[in-house]
N, C-alpha and C. Protein backbone atom coordinates (compact mmCIF):
# COMPACT_ATOMS: atom_id res chain seq x y z
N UNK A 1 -178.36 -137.21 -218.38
CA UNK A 1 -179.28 -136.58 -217.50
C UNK A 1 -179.83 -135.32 -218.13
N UNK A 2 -181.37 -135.40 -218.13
CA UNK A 2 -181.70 -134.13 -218.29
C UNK A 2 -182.37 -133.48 -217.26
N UNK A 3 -181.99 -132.01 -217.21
CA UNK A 3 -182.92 -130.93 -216.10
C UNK A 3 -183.74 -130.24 -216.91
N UNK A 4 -185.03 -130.19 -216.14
CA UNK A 4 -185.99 -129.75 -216.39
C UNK A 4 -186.32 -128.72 -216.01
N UNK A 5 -186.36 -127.48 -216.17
CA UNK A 5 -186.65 -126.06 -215.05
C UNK A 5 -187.99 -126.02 -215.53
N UNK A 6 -188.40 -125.53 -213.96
CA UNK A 6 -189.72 -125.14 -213.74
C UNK A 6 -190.02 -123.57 -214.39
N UNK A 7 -191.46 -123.53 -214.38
CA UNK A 7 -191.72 -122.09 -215.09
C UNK A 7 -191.34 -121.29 -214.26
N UNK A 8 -191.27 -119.82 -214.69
CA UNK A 8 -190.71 -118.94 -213.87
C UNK A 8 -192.03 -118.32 -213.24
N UNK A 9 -193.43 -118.78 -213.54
CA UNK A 9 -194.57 -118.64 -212.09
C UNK A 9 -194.35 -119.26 -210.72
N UNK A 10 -194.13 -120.62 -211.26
CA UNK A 10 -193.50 -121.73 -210.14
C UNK A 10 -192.67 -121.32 -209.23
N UNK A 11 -191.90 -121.16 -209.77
CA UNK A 11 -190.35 -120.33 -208.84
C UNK A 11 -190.85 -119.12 -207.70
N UNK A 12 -191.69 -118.22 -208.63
CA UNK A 12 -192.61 -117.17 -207.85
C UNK A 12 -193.44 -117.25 -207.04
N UNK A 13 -194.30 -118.15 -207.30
CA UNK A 13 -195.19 -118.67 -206.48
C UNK A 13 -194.59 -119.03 -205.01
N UNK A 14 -193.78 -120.30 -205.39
CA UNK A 14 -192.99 -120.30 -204.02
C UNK A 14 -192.23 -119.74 -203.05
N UNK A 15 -191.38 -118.63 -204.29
CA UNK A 15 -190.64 -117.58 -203.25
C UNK A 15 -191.52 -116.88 -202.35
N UNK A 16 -192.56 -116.66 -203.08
CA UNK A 16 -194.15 -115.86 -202.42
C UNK A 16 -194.38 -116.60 -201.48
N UNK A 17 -194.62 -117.93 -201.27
CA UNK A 17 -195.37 -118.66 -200.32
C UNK A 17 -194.34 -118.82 -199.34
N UNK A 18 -192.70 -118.86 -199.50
CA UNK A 18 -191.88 -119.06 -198.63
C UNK A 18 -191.79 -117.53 -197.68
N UNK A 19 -191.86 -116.74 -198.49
CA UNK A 19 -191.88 -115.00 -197.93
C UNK A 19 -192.98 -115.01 -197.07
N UNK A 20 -194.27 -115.02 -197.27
CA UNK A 20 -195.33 -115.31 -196.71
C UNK A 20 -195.56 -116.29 -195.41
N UNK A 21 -194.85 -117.14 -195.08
CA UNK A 21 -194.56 -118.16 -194.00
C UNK A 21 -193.77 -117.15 -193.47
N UNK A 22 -192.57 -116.98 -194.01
CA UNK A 22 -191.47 -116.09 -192.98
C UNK A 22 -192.46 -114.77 -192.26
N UNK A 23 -192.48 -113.93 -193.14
CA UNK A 23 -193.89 -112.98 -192.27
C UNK A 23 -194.92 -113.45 -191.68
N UNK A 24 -195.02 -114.66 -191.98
CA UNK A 24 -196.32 -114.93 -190.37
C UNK A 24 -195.34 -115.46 -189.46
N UNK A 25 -194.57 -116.14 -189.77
CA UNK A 25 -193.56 -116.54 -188.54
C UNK A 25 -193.11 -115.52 -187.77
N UNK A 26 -192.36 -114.28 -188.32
CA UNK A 26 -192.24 -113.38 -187.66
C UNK A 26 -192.91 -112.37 -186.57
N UNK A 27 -194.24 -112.52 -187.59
CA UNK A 27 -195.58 -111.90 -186.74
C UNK A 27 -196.05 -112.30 -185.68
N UNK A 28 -195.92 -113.75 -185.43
CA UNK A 28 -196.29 -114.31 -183.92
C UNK A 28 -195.28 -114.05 -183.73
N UNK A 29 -193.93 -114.22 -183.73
CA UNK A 29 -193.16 -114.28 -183.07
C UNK A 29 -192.75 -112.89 -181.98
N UNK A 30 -193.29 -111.95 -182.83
CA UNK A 30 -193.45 -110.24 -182.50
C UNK A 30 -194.16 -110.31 -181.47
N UNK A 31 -195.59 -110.92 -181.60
CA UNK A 31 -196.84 -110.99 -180.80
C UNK A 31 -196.43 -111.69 -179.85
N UNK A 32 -195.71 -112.38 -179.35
CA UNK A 32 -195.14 -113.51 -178.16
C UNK A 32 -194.59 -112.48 -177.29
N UNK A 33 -193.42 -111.40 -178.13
CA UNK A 33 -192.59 -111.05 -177.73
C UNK A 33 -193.11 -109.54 -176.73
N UNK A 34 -194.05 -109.14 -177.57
CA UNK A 34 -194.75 -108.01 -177.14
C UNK A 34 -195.80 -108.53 -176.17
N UNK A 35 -196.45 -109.41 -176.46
CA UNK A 35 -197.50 -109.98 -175.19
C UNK A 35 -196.79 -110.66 -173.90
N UNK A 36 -195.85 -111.39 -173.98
CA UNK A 36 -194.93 -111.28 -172.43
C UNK A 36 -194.47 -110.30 -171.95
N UNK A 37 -193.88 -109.55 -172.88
CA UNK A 37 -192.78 -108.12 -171.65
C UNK A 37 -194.15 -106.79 -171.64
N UNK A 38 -195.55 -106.99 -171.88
CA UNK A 38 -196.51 -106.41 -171.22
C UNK A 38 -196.99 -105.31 -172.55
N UNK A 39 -196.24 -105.17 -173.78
CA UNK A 39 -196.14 -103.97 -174.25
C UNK A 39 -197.67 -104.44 -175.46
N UNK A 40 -198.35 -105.15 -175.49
CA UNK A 40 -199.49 -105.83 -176.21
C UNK A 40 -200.76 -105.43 -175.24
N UNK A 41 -200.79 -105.41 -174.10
CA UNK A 41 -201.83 -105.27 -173.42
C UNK A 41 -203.04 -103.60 -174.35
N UNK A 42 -204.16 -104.39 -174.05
CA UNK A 42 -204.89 -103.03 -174.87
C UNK A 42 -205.97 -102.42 -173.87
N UNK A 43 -206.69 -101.47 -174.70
CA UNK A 43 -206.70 -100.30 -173.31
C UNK A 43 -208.09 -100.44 -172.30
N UNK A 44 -208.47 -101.73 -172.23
CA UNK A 44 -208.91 -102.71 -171.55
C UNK A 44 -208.37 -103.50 -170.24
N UNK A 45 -206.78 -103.59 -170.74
CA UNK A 45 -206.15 -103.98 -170.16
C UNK A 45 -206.00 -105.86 -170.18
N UNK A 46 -206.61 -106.05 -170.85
CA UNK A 46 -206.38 -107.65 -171.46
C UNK A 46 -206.11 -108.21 -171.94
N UNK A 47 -204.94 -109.29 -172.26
CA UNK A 47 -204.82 -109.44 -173.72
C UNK A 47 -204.27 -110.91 -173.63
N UNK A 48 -205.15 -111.77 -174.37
CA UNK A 48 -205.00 -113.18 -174.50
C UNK A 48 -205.77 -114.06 -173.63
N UNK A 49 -205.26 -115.58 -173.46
CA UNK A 49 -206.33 -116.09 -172.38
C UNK A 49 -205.41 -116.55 -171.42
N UNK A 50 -204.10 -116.16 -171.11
CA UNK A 50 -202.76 -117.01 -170.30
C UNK A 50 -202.39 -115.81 -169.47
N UNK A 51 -202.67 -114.39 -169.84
CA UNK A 51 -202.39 -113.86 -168.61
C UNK A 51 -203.36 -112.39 -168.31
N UNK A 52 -203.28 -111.62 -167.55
CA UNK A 52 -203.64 -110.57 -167.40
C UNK A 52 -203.20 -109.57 -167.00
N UNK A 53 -202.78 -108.40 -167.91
CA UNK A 53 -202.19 -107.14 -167.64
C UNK A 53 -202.81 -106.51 -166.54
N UNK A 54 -202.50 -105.64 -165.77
CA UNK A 54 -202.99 -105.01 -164.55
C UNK A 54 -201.64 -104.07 -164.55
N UNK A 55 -202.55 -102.73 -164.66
CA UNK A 55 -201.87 -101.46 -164.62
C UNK A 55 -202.41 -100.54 -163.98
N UNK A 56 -201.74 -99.65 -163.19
CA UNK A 56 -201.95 -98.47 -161.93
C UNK A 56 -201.13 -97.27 -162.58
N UNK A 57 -200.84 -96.57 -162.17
CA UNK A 57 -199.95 -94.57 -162.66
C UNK A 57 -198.85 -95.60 -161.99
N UNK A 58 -197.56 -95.94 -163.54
CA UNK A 58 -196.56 -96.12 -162.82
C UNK A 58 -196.33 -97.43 -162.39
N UNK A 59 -197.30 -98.33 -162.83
CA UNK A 59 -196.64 -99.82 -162.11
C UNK A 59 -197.36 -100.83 -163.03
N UNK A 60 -196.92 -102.21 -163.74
CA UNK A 60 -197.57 -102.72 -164.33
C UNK A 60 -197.03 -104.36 -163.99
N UNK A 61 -198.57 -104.93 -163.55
CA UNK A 61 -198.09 -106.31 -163.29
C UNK A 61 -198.87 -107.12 -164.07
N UNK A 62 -197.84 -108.28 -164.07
CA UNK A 62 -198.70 -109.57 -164.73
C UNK A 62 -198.83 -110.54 -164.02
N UNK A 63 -200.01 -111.07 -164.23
CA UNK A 63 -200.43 -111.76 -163.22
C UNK A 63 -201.02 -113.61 -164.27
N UNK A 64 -200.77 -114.50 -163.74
CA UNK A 64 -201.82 -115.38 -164.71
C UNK A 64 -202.59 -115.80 -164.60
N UNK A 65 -203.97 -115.59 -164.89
CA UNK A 65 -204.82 -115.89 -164.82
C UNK A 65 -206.16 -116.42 -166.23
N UNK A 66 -205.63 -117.42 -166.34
CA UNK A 66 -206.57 -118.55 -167.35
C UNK A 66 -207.78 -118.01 -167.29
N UNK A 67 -208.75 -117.86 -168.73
CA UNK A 67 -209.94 -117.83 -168.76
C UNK A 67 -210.83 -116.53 -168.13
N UNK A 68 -210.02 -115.98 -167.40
CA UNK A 68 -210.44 -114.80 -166.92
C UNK A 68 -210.53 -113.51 -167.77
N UNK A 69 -211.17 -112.79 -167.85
CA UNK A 69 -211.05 -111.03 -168.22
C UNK A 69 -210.90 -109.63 -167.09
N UNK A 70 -209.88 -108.98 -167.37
CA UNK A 70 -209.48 -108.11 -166.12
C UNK A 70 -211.24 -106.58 -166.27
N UNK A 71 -211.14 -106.58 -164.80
CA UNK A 71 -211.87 -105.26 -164.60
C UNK A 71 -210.83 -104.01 -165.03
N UNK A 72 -211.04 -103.20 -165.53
CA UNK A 72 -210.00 -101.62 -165.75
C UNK A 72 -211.06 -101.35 -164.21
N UNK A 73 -210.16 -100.76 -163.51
CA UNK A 73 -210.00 -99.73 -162.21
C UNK A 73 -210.63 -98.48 -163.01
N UNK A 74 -211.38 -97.64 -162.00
CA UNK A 74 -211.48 -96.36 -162.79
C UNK A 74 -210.17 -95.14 -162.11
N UNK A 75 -210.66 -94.30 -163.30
CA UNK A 75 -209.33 -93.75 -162.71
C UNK A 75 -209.19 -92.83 -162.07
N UNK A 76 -210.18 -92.53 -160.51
CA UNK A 76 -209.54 -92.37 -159.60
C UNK A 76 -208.66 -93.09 -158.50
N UNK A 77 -207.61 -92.92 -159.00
CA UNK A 77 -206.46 -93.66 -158.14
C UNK A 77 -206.06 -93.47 -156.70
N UNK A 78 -206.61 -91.42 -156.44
CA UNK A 78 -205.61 -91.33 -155.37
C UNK A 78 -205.91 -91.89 -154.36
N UNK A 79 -204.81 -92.07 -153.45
CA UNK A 79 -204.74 -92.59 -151.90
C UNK A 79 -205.20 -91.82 -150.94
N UNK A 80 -206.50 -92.50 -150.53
CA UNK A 80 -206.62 -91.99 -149.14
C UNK A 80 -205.96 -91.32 -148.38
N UNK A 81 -205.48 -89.82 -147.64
CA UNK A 81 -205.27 -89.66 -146.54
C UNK A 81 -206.48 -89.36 -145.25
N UNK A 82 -205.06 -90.45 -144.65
CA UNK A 82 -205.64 -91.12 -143.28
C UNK A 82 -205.76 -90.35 -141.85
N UNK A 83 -204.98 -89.17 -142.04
CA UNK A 83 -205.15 -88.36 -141.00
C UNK A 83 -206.45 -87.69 -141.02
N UNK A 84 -207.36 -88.14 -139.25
CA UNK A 84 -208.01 -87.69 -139.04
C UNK A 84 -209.70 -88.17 -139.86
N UNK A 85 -209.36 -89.29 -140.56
CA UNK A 85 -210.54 -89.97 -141.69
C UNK A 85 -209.92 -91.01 -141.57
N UNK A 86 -211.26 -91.79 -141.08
CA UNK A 86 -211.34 -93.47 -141.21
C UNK A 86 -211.63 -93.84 -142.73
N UNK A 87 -212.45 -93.15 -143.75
CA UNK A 87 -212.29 -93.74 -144.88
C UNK A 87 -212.76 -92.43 -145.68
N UNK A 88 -212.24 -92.89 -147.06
CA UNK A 88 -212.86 -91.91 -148.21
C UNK A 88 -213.09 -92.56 -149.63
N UNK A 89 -213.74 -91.85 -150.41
CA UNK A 89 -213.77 -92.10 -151.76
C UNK A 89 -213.20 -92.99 -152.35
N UNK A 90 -211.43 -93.17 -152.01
CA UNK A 90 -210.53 -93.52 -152.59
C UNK A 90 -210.75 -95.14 -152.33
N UNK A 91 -211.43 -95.73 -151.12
CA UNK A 91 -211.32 -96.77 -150.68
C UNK A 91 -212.45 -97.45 -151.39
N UNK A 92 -213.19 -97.11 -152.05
CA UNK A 92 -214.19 -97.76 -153.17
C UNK A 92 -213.56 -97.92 -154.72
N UNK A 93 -213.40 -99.14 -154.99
CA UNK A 93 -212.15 -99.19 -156.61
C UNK A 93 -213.67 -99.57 -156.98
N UNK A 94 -214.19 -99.18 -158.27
CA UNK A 94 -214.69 -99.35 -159.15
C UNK A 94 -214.40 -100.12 -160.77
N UNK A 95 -213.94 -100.88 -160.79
CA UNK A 95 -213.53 -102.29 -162.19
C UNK A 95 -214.61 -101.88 -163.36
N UNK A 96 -214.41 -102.14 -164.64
CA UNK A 96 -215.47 -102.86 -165.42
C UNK A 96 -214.19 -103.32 -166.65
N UNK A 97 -214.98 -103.76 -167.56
CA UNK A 97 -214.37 -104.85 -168.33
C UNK A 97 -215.29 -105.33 -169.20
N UNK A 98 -215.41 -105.80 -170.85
CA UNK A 98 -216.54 -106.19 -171.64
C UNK A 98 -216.50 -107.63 -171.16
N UNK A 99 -217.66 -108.62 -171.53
CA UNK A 99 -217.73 -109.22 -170.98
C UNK A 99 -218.77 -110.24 -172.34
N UNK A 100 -218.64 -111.25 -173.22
CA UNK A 100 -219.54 -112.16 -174.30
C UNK A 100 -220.83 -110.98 -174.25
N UNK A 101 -220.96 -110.61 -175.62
CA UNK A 101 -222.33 -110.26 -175.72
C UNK A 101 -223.50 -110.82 -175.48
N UNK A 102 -224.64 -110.03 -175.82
CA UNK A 102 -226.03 -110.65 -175.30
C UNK A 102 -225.93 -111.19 -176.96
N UNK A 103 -227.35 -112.49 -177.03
CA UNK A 103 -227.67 -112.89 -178.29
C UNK A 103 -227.95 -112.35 -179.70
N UNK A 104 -228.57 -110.71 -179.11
CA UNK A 104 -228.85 -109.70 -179.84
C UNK A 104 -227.82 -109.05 -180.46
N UNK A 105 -226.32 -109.72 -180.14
CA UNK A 105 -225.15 -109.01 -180.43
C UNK A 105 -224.49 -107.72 -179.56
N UNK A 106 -225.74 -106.89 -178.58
CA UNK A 106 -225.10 -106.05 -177.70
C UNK A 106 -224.13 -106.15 -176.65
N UNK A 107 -223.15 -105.20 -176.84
CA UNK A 107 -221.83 -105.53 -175.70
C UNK A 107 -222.31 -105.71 -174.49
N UNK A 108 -221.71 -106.05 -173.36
CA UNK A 108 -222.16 -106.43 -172.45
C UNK A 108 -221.00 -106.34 -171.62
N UNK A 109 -221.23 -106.02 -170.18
CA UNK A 109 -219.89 -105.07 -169.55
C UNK A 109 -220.20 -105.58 -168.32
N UNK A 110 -219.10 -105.89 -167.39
CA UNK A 110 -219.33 -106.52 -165.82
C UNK A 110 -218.47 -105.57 -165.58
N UNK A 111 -218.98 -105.17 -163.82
CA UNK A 111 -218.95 -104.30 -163.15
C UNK A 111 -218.39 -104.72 -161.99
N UNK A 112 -217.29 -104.60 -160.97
CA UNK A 112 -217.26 -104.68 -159.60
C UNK A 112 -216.55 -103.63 -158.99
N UNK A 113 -217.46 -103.35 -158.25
CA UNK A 113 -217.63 -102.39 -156.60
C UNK A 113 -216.93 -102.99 -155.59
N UNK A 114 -215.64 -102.13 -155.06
CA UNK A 114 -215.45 -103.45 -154.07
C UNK A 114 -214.98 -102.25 -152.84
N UNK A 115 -215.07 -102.53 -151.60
CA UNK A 115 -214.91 -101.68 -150.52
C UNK A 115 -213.43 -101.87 -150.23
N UNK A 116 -212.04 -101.54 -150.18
CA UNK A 116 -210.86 -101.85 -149.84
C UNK A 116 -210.30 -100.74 -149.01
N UNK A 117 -211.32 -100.37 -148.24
CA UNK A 117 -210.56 -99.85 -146.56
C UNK A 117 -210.23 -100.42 -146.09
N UNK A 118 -208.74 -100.35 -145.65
CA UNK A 118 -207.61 -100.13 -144.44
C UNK A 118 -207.72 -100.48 -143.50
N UNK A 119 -208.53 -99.63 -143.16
CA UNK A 119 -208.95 -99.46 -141.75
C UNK A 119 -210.07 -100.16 -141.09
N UNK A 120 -210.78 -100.71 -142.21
CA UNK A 120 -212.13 -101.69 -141.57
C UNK A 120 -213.33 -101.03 -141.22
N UNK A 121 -213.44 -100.25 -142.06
CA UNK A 121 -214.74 -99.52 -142.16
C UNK A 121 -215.89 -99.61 -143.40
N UNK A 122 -217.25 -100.26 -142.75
CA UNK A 122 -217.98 -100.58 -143.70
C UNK A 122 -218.24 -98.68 -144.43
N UNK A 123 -218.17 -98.80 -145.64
CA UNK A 123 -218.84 -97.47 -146.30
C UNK A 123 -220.80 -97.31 -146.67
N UNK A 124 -221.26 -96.93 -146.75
CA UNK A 124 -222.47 -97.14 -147.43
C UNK A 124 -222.98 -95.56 -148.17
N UNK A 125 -223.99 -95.79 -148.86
CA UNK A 125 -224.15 -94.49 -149.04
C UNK A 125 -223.74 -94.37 -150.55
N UNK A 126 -223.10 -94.99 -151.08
CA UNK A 126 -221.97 -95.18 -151.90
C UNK A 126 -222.65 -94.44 -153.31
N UNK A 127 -222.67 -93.40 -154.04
CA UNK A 127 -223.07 -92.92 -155.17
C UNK A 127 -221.82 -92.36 -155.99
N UNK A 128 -222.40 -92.98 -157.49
CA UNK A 128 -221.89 -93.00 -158.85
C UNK A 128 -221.53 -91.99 -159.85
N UNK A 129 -220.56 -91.52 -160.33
CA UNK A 129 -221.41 -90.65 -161.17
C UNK A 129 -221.63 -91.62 -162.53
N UNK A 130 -222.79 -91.34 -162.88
CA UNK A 130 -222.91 -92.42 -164.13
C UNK A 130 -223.02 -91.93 -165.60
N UNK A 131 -223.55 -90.41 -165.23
CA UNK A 131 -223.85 -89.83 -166.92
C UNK A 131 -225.59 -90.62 -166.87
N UNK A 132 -225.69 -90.74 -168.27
CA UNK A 132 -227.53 -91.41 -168.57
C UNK A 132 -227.51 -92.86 -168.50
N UNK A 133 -226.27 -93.59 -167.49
CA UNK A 133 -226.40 -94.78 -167.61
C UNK A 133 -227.80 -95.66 -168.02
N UNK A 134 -227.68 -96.47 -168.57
CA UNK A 134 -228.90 -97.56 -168.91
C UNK A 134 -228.37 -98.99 -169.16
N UNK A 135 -229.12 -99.75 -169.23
CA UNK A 135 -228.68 -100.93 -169.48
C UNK A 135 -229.99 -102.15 -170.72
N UNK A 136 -229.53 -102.53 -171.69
CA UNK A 136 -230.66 -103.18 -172.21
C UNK A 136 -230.73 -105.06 -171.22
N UNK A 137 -230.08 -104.63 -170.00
CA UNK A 137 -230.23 -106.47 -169.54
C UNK A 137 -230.74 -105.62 -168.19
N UNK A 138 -231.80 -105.94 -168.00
CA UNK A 138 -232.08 -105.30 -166.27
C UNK A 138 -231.08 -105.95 -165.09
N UNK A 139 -230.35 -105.20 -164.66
CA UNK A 139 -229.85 -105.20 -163.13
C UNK A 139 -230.91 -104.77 -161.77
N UNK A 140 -230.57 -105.67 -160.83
CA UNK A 140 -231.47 -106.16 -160.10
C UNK A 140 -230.99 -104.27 -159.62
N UNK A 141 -232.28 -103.47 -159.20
CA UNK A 141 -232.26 -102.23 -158.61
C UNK A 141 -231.35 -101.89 -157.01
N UNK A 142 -231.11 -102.85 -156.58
CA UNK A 142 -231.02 -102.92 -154.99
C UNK A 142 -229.44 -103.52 -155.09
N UNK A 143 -228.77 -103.64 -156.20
CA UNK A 143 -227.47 -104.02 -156.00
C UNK A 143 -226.79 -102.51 -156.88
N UNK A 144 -227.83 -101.98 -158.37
CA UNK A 144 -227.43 -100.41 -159.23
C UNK A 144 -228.52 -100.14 -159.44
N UNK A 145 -228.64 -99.09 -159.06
CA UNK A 145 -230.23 -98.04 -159.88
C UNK A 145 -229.70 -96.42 -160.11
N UNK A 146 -229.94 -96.19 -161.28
CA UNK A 146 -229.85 -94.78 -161.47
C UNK A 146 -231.04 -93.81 -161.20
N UNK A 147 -230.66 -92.82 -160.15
CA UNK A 147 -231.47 -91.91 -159.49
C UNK A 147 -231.69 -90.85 -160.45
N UNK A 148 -231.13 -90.22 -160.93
CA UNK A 148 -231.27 -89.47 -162.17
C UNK A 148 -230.02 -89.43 -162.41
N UNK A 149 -229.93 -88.48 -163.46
CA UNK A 149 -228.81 -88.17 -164.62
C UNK A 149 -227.29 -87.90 -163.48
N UNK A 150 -226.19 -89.11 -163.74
CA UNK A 150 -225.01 -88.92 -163.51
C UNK A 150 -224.99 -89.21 -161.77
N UNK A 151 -226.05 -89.67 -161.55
CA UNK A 151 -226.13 -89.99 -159.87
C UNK A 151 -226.75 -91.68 -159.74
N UNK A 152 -225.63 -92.63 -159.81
CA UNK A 152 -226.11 -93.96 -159.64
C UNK A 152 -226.17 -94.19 -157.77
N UNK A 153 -227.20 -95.28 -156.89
CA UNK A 153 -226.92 -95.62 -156.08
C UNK A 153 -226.51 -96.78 -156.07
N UNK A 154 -225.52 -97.37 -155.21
CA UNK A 154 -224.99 -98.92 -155.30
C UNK A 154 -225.64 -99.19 -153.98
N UNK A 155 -225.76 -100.54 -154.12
CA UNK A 155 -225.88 -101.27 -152.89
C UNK A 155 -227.39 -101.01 -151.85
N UNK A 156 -228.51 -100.43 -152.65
CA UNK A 156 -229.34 -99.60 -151.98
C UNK A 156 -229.54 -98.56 -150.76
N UNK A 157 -228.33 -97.72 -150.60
CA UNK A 157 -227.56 -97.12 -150.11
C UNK A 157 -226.96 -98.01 -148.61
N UNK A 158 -227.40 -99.25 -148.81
CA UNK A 158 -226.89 -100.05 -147.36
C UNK A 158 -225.32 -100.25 -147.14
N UNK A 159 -224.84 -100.42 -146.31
CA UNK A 159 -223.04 -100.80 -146.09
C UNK A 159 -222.59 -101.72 -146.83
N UNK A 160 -221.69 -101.49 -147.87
CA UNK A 160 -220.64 -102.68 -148.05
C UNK A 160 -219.50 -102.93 -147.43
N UNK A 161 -219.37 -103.59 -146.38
CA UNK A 161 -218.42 -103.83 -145.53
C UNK A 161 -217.32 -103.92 -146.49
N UNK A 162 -216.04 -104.04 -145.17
CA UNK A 162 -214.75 -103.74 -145.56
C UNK A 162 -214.34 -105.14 -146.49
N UNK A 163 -214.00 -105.24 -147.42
CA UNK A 163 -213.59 -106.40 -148.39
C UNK A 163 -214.88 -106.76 -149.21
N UNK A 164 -215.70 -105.96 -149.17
CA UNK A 164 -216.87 -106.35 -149.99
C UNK A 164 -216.76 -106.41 -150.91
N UNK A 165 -217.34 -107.30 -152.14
CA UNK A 165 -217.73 -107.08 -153.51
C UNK A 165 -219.31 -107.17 -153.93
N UNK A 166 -219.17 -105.98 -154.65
CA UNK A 166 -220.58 -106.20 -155.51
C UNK A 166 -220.52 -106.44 -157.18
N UNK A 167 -221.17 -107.45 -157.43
CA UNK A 167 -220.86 -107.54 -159.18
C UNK A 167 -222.34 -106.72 -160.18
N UNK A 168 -222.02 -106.81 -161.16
CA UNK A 168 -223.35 -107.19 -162.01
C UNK A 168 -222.90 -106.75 -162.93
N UNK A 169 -223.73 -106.96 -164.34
CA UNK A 169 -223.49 -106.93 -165.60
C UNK A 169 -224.53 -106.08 -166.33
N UNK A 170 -223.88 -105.62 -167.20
CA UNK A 170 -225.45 -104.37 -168.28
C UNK A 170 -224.52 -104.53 -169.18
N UNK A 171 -225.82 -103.58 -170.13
CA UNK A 171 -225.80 -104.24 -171.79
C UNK A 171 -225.71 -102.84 -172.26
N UNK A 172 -225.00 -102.66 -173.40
CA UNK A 172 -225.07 -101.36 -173.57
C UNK A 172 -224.24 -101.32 -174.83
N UNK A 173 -224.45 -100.30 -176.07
CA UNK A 173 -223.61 -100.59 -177.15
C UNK A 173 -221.92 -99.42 -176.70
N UNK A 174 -222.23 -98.70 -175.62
CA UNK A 174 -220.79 -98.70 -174.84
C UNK A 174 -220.53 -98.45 -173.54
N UNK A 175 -219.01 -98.37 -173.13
CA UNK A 175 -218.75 -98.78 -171.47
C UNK A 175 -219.41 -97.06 -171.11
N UNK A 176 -219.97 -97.53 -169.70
CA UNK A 176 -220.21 -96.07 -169.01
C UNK A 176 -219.06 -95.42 -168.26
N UNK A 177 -218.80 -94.30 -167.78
CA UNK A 177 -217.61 -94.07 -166.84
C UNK A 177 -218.05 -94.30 -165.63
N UNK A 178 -217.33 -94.95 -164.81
CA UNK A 178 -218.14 -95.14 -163.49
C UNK A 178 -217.33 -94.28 -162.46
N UNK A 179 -217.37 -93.49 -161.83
CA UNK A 179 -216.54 -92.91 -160.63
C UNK A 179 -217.32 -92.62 -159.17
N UNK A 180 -216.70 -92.75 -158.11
CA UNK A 180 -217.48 -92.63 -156.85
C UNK A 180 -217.36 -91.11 -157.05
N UNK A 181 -218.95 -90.61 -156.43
CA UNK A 181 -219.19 -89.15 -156.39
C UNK A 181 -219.31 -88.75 -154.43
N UNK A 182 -220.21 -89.99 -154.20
CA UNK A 182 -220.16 -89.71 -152.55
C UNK A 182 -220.25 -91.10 -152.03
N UNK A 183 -219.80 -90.84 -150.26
CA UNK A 183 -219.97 -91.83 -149.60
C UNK A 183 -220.24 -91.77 -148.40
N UNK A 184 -221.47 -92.44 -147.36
CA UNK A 184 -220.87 -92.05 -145.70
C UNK A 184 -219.92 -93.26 -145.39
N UNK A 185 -219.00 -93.19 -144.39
CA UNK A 185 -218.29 -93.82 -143.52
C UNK A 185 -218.69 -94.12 -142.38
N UNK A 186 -218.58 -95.61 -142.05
CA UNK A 186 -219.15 -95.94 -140.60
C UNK A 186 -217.81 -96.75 -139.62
């Protein structure tokens, strides 16, 4: 019998290619590990297509939801107090989230407005602060229009009843901050 040894590239090559498998193996395996126990989520709050991070000050759930992309909440969080006020500020959550660009390659960002009083009180009135919001995809005026600088109106100042949603989408090469500035209560 004779043995034949391989060159000593050969040998290298493979230890390389076997090392190289082990570090990608490991690497998903990291990424599995970090994308279930929540610690992968990015500051979007999304991450993958099997579930969706959802985070508040202090509490973080997962939820699953296929095919979907989460809205980020803006971050006024606090809670309504209820003494003596049927509703406030707090009861308008404001979402956005990127959303497939336009053809042109510009990001593209969905928006939802949603009324989540308590108490069952339509709000209306409802203004933004937006900064110089713009959008390169026109939004229909009567659902967002910016009044001037840092003052958006939603909803053409009409009521969004209690559980309402309003959506829409703009184009923009980045996210705007959206926060409720005012509201009446009805």
């Amino acid at each position: 019998m004779t043995f034949s040894s391989p060159s000593i590239t050969t040998v290298v090559s493979r230890i390389i290619g076997v090392v190289l498998v082990m570090i990608l193996l490991l690497a998903m395996l990291l990424s599995t590990f970090s994308f279930s126990s929540g610690l992968a989520k990015d500051e979007g709050g999304f991450m993958g297509s099997s579930h969706v991070f959802l985070h508040e000050e202090g509490k973080n759930y997962i939820v699953p939801a296929p095919h979907r992309k989460l809205l980020v909440r803006s971050k006024a969080t606090e809670e309504p107090n209820r003494i003596g006020e049927k509703c406030t500020g707090a009861d308008i959550v404001v979402s956005q989230g990127p959303t497939a660009p336009l053809s042109s390659g510009i990001p593209t960002y969905t928006v939802q407005i949603m009324n989540m009083c308590s108490t069952g009180c339509d709000i209306s009135g409802i203004h933004l602060n937006c900064g110089w919001f713009s959008s390169a995809r026109l939004i229909d005026p009567k659902i967002f229009k910016r009044l001037r600088y840092n003052d958006c109106l939603v909803n053409d100042g009409k009521p969004l009843e209690t559980g309402g949603t309003l959506t829409f989408q703009y184009a923009n090469t980045f996210s705007y901050p959206l926060a409720v500035s005012s509201i009446v209560c009805h």
